[in-house]
C-alpha atoms as a PDB file:
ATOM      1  CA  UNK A   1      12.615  -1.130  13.169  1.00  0.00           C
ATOM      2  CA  UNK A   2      10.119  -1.189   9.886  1.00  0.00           C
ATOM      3  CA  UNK A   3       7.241  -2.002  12.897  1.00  0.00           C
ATOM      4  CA  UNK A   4       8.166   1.170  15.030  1.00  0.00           C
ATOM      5  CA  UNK A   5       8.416   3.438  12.017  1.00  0.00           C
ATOM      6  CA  UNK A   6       5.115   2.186  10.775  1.00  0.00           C
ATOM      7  CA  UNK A   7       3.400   2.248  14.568  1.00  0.00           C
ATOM      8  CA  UNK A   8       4.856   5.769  14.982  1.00  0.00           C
ATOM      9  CA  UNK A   9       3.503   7.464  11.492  1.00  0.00           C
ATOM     10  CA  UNK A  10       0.053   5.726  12.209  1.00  0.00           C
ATOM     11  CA  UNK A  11      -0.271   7.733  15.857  1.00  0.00           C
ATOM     12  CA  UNK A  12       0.823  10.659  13.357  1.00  0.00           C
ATOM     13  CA  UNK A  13      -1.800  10.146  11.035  1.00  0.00           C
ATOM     14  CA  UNK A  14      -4.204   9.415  13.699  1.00  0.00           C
ATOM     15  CA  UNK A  15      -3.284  13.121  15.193  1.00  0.00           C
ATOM     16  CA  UNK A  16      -3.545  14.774  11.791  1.00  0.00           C
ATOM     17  CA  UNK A  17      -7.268  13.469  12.004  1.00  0.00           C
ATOM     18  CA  UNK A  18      -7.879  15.058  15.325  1.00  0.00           C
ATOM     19  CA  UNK A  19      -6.046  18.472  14.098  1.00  0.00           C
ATOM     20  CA  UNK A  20      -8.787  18.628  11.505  1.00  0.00           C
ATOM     21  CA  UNK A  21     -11.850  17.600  13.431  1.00  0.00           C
ATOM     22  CA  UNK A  22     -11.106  19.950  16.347  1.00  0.00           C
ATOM     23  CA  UNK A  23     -10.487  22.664  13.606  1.00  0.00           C
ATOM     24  CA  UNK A  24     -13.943  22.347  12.183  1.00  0.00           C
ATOM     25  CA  UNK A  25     -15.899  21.984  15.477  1.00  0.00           C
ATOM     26  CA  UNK A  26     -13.771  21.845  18.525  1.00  0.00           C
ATOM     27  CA  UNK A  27     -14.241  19.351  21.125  1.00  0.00           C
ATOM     28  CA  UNK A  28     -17.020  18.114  18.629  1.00  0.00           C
ATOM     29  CA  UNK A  29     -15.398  18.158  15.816  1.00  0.00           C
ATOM     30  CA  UNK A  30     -13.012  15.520  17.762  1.00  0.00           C
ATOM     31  CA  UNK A  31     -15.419  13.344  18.766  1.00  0.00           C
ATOM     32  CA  UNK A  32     -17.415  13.324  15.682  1.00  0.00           C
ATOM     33  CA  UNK A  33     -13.879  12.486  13.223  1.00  0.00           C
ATOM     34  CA  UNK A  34     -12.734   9.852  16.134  1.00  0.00           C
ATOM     35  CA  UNK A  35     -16.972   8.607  15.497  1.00  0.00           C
ATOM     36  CA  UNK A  36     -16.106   8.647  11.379  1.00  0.00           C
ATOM     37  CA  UNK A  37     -13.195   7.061  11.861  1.00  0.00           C
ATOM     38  CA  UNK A  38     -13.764   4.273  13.837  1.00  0.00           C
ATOM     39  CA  UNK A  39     -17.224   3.972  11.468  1.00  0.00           C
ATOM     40  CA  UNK A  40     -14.473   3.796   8.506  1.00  0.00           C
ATOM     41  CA  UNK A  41     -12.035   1.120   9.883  1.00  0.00           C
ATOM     42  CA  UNK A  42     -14.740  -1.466  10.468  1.00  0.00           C
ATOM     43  CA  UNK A  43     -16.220  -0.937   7.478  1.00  0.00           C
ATOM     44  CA  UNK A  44     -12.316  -1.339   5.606  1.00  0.00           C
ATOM     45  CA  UNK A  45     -11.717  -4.368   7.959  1.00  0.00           C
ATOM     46  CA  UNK A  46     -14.504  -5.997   6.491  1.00  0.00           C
ATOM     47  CA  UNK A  47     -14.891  -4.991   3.267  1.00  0.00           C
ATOM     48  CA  UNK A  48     -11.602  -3.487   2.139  1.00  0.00           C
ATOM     49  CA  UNK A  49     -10.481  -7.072   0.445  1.00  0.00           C
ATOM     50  CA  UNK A  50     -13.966  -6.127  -2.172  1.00  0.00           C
ATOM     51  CA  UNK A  51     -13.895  -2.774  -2.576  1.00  0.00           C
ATOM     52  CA  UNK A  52      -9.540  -3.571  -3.849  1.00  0.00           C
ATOM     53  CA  UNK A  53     -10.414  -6.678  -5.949  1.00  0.00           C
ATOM     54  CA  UNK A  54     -13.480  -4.694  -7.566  1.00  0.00           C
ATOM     55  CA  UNK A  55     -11.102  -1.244  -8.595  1.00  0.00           C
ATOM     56  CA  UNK A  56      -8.832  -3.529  -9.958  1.00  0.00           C
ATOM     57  CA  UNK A  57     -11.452  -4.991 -12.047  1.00  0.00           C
ATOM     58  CA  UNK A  58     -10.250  -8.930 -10.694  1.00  0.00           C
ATOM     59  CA  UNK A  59     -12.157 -11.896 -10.834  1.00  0.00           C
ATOM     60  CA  UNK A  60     -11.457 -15.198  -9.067  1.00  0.00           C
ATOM     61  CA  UNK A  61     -10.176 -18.474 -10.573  1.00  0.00           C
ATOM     62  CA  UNK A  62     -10.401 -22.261 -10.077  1.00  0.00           C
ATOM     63  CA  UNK A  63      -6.781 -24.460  -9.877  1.00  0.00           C
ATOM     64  CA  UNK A  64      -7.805 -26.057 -12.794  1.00  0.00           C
ATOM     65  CA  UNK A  65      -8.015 -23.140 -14.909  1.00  0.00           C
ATOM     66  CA  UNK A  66      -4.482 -22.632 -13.970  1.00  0.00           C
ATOM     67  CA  UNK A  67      -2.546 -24.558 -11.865  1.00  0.00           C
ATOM     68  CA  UNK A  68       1.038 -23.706 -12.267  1.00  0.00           C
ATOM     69  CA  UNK A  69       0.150 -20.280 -11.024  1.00  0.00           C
ATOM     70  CA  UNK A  70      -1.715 -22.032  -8.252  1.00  0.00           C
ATOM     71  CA  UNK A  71       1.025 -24.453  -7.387  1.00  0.00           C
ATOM     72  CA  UNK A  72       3.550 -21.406  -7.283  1.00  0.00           C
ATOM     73  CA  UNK A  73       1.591 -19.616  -4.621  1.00  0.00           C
ATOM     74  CA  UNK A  74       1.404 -22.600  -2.795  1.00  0.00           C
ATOM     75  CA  UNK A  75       5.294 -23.539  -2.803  1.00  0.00           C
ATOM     76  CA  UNK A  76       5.366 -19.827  -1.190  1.00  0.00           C
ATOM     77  CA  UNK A  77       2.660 -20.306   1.472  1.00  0.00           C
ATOM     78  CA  UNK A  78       4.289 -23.325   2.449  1.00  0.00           C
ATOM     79  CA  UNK A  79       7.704 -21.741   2.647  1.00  0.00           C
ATOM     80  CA  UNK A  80       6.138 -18.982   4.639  1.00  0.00           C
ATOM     81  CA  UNK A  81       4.436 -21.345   6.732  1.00  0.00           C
ATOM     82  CA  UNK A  82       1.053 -19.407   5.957  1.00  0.00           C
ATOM     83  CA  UNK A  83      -2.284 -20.538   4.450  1.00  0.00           C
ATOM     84  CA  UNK A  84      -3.429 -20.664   1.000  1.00  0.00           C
ATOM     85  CA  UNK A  85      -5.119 -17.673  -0.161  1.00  0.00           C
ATOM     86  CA  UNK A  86      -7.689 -17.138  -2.912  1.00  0.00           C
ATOM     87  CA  UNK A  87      -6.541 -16.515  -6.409  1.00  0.00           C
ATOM     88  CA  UNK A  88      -7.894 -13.938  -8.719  1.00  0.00           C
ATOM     89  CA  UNK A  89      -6.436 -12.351 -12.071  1.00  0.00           C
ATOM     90  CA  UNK A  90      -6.431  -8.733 -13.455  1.00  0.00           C
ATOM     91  CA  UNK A  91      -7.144  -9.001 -17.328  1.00  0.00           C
ATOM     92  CA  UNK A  92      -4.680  -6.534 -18.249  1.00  0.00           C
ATOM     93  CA  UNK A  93      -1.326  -7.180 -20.437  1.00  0.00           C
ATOM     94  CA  UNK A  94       0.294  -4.786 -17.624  1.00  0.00           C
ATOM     95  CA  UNK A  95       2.432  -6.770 -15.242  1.00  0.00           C
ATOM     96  CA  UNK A  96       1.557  -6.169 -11.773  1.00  0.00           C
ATOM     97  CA  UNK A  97       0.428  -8.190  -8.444  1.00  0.00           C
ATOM     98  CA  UNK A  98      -0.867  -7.250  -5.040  1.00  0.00           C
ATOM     99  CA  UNK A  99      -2.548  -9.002  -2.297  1.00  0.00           C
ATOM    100  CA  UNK A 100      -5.101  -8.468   0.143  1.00  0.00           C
ATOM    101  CA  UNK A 101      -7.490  -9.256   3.187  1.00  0.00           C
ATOM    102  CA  UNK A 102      -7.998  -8.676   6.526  1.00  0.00           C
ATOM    103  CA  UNK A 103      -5.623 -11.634   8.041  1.00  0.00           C
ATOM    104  CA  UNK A 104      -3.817 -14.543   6.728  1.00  0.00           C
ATOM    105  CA  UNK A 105      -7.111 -17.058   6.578  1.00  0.00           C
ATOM    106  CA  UNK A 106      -8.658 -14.422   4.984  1.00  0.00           C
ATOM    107  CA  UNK A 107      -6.040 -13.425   2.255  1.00  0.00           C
ATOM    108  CA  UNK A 108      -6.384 -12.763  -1.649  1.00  0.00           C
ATOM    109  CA  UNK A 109      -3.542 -12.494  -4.364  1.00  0.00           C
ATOM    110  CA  UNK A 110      -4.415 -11.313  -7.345  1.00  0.00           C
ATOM    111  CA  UNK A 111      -2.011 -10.860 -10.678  1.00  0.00           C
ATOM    112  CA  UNK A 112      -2.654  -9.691 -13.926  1.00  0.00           C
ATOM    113  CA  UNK A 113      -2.657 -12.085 -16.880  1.00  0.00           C
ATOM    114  CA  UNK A 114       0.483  -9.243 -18.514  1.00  0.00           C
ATOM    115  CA  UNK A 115       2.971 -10.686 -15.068  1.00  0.00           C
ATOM    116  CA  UNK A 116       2.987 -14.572 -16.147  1.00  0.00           C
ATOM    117  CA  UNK A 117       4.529 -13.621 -19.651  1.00  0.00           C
ATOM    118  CA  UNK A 118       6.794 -11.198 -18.543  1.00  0.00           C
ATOM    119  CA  UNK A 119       8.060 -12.989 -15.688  1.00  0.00           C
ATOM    120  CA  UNK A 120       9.791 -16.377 -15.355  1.00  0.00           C
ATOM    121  CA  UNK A 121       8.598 -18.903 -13.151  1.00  0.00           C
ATOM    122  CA  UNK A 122      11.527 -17.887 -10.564  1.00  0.00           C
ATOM    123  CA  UNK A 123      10.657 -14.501 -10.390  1.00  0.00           C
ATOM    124  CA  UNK A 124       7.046 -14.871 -10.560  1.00  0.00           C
ATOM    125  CA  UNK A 125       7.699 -17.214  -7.827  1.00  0.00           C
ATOM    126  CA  UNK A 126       9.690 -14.257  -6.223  1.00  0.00           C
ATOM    127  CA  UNK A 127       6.815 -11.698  -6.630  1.00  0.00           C
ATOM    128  CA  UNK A 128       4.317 -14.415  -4.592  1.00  0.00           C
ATOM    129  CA  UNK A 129       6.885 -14.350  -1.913  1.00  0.00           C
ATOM    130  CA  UNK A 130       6.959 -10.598  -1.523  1.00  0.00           C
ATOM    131  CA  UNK A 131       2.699 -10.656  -1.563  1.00  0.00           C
ATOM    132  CA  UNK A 132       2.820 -13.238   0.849  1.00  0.00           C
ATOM    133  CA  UNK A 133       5.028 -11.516   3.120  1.00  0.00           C
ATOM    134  CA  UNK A 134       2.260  -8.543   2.745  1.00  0.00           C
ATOM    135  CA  UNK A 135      -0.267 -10.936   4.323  1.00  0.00           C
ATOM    136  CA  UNK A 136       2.173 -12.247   7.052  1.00  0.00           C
ATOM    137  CA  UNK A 137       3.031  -8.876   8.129  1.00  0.00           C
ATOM    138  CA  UNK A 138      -0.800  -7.965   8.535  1.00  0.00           C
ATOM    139  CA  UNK A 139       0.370  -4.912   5.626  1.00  0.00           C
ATOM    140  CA  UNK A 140      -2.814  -6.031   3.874  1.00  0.00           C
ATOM    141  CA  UNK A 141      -4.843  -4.656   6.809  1.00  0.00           C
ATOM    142  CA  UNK A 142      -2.539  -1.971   7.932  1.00  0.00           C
ATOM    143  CA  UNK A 143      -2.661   0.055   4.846  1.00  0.00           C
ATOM    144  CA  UNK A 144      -6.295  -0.431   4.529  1.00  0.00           C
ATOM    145  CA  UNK A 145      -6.566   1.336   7.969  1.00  0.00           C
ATOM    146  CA  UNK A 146      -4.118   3.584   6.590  1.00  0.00           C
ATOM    147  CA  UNK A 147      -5.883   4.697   3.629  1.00  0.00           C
ATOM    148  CA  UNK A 148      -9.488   5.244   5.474  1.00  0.00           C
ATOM    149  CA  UNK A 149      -7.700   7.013   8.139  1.00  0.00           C
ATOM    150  CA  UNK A 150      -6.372   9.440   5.029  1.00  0.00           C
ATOM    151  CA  UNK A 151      -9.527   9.260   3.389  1.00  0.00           C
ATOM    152  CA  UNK A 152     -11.577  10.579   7.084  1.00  0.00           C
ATOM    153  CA  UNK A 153      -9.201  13.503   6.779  1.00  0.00           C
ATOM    154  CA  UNK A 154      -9.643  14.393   3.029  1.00  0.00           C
ATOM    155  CA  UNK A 155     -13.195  14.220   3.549  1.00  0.00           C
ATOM    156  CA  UNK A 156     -12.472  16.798   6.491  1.00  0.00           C
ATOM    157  CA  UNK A 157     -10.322  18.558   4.376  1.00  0.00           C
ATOM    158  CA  UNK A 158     -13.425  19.046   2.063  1.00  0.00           C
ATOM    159  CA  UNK A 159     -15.993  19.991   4.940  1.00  0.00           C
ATOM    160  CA  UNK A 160     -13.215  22.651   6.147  1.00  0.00           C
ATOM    161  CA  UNK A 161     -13.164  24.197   2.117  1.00  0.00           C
ATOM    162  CA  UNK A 162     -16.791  25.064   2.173  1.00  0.00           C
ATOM    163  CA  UNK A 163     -16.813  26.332   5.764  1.00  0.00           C
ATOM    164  CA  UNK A 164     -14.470  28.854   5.131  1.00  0.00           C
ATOM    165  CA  UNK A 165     -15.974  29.862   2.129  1.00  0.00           C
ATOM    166  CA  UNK A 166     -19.371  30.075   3.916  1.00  0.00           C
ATOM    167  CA  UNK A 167     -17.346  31.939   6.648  1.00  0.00           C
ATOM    168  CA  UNK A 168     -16.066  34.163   3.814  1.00  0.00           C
ATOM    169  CA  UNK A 169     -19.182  35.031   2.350  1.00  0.00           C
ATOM    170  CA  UNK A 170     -21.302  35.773   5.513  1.00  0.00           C
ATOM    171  CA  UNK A 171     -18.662  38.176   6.836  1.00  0.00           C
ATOM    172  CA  UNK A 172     -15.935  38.626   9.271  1.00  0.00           C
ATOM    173  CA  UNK A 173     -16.355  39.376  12.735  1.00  0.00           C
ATOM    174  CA  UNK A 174     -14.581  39.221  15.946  1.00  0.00           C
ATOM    175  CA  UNK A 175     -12.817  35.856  15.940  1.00  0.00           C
ATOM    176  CA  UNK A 176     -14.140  34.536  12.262  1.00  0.00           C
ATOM    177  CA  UNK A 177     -10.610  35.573  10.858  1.00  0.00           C
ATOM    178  CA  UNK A 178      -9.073  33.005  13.022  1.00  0.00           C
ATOM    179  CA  UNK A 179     -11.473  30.530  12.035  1.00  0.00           C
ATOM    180  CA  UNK A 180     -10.813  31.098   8.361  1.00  0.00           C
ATOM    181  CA  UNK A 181      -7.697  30.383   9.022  1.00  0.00           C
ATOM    182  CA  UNK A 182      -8.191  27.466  10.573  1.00  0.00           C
ATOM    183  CA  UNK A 183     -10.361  25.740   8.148  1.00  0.00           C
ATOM    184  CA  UNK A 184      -8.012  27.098   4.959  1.00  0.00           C
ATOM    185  CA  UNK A 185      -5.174  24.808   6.802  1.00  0.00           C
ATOM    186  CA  UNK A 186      -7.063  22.229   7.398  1.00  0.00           C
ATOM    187  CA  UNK A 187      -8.126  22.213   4.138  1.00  0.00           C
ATOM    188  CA  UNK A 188      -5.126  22.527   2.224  1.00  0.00           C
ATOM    189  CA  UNK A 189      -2.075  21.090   4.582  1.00  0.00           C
ATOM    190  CA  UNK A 190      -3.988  18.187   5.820  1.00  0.00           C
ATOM    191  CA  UNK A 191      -4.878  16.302   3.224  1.00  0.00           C
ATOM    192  CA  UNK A 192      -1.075  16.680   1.579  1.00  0.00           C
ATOM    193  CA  UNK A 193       0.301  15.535   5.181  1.00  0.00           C
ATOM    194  CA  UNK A 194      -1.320  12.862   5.267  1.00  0.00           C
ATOM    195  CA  UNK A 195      -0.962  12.346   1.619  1.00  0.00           C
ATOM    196  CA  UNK A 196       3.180  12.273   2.879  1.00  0.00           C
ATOM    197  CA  UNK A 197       2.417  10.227   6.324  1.00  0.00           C
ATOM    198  CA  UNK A 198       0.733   7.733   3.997  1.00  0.00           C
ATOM    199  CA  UNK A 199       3.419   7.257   1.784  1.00  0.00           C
ATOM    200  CA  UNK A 200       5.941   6.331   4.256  1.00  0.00           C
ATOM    201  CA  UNK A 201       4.009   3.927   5.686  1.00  0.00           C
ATOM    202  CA  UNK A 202       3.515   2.409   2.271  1.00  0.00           C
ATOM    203  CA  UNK A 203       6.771   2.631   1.161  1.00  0.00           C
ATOM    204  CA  UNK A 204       8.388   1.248   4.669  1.00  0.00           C
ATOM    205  CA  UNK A 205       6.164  -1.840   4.286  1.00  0.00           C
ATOM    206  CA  UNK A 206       7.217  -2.264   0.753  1.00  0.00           C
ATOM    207  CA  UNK A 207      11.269  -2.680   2.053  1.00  0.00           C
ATOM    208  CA  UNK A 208       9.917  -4.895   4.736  1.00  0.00           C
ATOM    209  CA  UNK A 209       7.814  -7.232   2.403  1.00  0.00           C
ATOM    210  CA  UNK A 210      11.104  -7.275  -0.037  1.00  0.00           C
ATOM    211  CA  UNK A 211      13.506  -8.556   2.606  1.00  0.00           C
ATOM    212  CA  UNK A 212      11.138 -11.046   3.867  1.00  0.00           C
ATOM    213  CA  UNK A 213       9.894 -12.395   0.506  1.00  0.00           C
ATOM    214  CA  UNK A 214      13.650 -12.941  -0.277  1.00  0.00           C
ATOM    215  CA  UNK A 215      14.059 -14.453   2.785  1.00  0.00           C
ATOM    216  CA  UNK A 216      11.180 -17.125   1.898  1.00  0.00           C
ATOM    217  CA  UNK A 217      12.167 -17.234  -1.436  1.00  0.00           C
ATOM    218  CA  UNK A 218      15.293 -18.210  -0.937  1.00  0.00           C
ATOM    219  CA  UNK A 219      16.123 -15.960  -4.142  1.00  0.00           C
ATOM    220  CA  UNK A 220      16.803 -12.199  -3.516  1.00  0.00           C
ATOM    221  CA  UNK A 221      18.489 -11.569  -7.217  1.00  0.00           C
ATOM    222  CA  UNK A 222      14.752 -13.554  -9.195  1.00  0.00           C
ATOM    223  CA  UNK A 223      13.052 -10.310  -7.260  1.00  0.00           C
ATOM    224  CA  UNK A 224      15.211  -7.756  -8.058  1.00  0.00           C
ATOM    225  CA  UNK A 225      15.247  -9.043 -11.654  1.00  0.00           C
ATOM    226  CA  UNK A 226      11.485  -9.387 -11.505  1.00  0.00           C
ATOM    227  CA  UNK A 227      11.380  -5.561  -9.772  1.00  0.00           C
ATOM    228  CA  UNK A 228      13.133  -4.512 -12.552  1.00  0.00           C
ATOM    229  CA  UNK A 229      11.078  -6.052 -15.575  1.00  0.00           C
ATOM    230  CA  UNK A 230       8.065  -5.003 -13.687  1.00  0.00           C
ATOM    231  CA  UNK A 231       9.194  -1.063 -13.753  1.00  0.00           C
ATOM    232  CA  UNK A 232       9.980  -1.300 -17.282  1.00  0.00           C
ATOM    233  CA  UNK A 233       6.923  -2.355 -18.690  1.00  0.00           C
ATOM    234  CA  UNK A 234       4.873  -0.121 -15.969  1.00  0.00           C
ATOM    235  CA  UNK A 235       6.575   2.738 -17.134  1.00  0.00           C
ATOM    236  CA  UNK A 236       4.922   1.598 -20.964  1.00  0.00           C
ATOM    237  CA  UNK A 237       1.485   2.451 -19.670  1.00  0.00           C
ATOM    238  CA  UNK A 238      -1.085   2.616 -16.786  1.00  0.00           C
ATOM    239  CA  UNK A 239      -3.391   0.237 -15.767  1.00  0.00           C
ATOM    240  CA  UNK A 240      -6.849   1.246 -14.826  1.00  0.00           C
ATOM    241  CA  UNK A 241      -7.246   1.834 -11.411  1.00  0.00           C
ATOM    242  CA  UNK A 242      -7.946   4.298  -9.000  1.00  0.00           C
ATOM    243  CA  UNK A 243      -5.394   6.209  -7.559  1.00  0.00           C
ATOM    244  CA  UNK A 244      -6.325   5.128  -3.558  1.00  0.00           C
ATOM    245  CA  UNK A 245      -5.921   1.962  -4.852  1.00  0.00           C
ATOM    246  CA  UNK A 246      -2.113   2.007  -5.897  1.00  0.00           C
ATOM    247  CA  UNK A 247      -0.308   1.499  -2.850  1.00  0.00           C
ATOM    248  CA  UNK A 248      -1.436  -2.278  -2.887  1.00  0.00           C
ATOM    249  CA  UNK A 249       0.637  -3.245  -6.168  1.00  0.00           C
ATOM    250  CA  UNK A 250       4.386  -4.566  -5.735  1.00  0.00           C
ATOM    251  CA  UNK A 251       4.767  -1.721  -8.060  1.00  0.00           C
ATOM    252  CA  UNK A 252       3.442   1.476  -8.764  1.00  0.00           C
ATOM    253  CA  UNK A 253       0.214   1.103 -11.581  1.00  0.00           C
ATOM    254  CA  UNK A 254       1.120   3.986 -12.880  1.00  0.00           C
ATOM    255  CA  UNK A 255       3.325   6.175 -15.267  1.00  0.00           C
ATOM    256  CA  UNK A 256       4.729   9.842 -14.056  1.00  0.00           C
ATOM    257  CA  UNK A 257       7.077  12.304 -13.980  1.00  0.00           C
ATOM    258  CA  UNK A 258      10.057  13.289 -10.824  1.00  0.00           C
ATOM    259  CA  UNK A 259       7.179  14.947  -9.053  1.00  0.00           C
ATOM    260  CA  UNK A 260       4.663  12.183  -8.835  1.00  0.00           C
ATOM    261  CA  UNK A 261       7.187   9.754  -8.020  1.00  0.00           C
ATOM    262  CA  UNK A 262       8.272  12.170  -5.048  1.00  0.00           C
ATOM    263  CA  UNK A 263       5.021  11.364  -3.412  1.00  0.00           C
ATOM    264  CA  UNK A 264       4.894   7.540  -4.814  1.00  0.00           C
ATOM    265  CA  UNK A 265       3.098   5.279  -2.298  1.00  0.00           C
ATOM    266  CA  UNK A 266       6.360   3.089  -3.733  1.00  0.00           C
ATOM    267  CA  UNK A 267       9.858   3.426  -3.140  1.00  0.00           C
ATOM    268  CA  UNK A 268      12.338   4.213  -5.905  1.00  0.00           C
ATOM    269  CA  UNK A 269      12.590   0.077  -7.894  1.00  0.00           C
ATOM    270  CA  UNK A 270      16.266   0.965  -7.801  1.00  0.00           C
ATOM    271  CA  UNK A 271      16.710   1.218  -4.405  1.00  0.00           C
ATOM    272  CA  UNK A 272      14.623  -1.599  -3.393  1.00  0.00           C
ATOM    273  CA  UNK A 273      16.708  -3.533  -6.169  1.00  0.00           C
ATOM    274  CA  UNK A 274      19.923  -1.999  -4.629  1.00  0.00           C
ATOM    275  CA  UNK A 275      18.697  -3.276  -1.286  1.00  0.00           C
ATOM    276  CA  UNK A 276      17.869  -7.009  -2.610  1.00  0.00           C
ATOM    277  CA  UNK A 277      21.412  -7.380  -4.242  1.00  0.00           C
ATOM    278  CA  UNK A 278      22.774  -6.456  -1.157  1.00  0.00           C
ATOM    279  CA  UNK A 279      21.276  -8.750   0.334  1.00  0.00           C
ATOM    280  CA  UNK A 280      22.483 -11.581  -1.833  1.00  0.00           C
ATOM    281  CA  UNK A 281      26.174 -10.536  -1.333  1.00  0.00           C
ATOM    282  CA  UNK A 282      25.883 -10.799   2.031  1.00  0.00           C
ATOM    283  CA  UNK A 283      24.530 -14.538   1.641  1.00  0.00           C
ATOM    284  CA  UNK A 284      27.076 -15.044  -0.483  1.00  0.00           C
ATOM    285  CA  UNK A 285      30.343 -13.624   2.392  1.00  0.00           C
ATOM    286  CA  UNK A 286      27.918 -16.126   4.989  1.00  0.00           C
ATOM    287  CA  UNK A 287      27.902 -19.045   2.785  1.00  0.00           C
ATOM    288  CA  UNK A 288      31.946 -18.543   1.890  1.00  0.00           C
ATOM    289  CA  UNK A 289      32.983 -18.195   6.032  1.00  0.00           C
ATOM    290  CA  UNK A 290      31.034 -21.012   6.953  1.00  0.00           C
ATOM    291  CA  UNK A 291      32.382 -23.394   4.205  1.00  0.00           C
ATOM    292  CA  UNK A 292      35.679 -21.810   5.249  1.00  0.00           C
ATOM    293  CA  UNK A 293      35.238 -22.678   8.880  1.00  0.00           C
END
């Protein structure tokens, strides 16, 4: 179900971007954002893994440096029958973790030195689960498609603003009105659609990567405990990122009021911990019929 939703907002998104090309230049203006955007997309396939490890300021480490985190991720890569990825760390006392890359042999998870004191070696183990299940599901590459796709239209969105002011300020005449109007939506309900299309993507991959890191896990209550420790000590401070950047941590980076949590790449911890505990009562009525039968 997670799969259609996510297939069916990405045909949105890609529609959005056609909108705004063919309200800039027409027929053009279509071919030349479908051109940008296909330009973007290889350039995230390949690079996107980088340019996400260099915002968030990680560097890579050795086993030997650390090898109880190392052995953690690879009790989770075993259990989710998936290779082991590289290892980097976020030198920041803010818990957080995210993965990327553009496939499974090609896979980073990176955590921030803050996550392995705030989080025992259960939930910590819980947290890998839920990154790995990222990489399994291909969300890793998904959301960096995602994000260019969002970024093509913004960067419409910006080409439309000047247009119509150049439109503006060189007069109005026979069907320049219309055009005006064309470029001021594009360049004002665009960029927040997609800003919205964006989000559910994000936050339907989020649930998806929950249930099937609890699944791996084999502990659904060590992530929603972990969930929870992780959104009170995010809501302490921000870490230093970029904004386009903040859909890849298993929690939101950053600290804000009801309104920027309404358009949270996230959804709401307590409903995602709601959703895990669930989960584990459920195990828990399976486990008590079968012993019963």
């Amino acid at each position: 179900m997670n799969g259609i939703k996510t297939f069916s907002l990405l045909i949105i998104l890609s529609f959005l971007l056609l909108v705004a090309g063919a309200s800039i230049g027409g027929e053009i203006g279509i071919l030349g954002a479908l051109i940008f955007a296909i330009i973007m997309n290889i350039g995230a396939y390949w690079y996107s893994d980088r340019i996400a490890l260099k915002m968030a300021h990680a560097h890579p480490i050795e086993e030997s440096s650390d090898p109880k985190l190392f052995n953690l991720v690879k009790t989770q890569c075993d259990r989710a029958q998936l290779p082991m990825p590289k290892i980097y760390k976020i030198e920041s006392n803010i818990p957080n973790a995210f993965a990327t890359g553009r496939n499974p042999k090609n896979a980073t998870v990176a955590v921030t030195t803050g996550i392995q004191t705030v989080l025992n070696d259960s939930e910590l183990g819980a947290v890998l689960a839920h990154e790995m299940a990222h990489v399994g599901n291909r969300d890793t590459l998904i959301m960096a498609v995602v994000a260019t796709i969002a970024g093509a239209i913004s960067m419409l969105a910006w080409i439309a603003q000047f247009s119509a002011m150049f439109s503006a300020f060189s007069g109005n005449r026979g069907g320049r009105n219309n055009n005006i109007v064309g470029l001021l939506f594009v360049a004002i309900v665009m960029p927040l659609a997609a800003s919205i299309v964006r989000m559910a993507i994000s936050r339907s991959r989020e649930f998806q990567a929950d249930l099937k890191g609890a699944y791996t896990s084999g502990d659904p209550l060590a992530l929603a405990d972990a969930l929870e420790k992780l959104e009170q000590h995010n809501s302490l401070g921000a870490m230093k990122v970029p904004e386009s950047a903040s859909h890849l941590f298993i929690v939101n980076p950053f600290r804000g009021g009801s309104m920027s949590k309404l358009f949270s790449t996230h959804p709401p911890t307590v409903d995602r911990v709601k959703r895990l505990r669930e989960l584990e009562s459920q195990w828990r009525e399976t486990i008590k019929k079968q012993q019963l039968d």
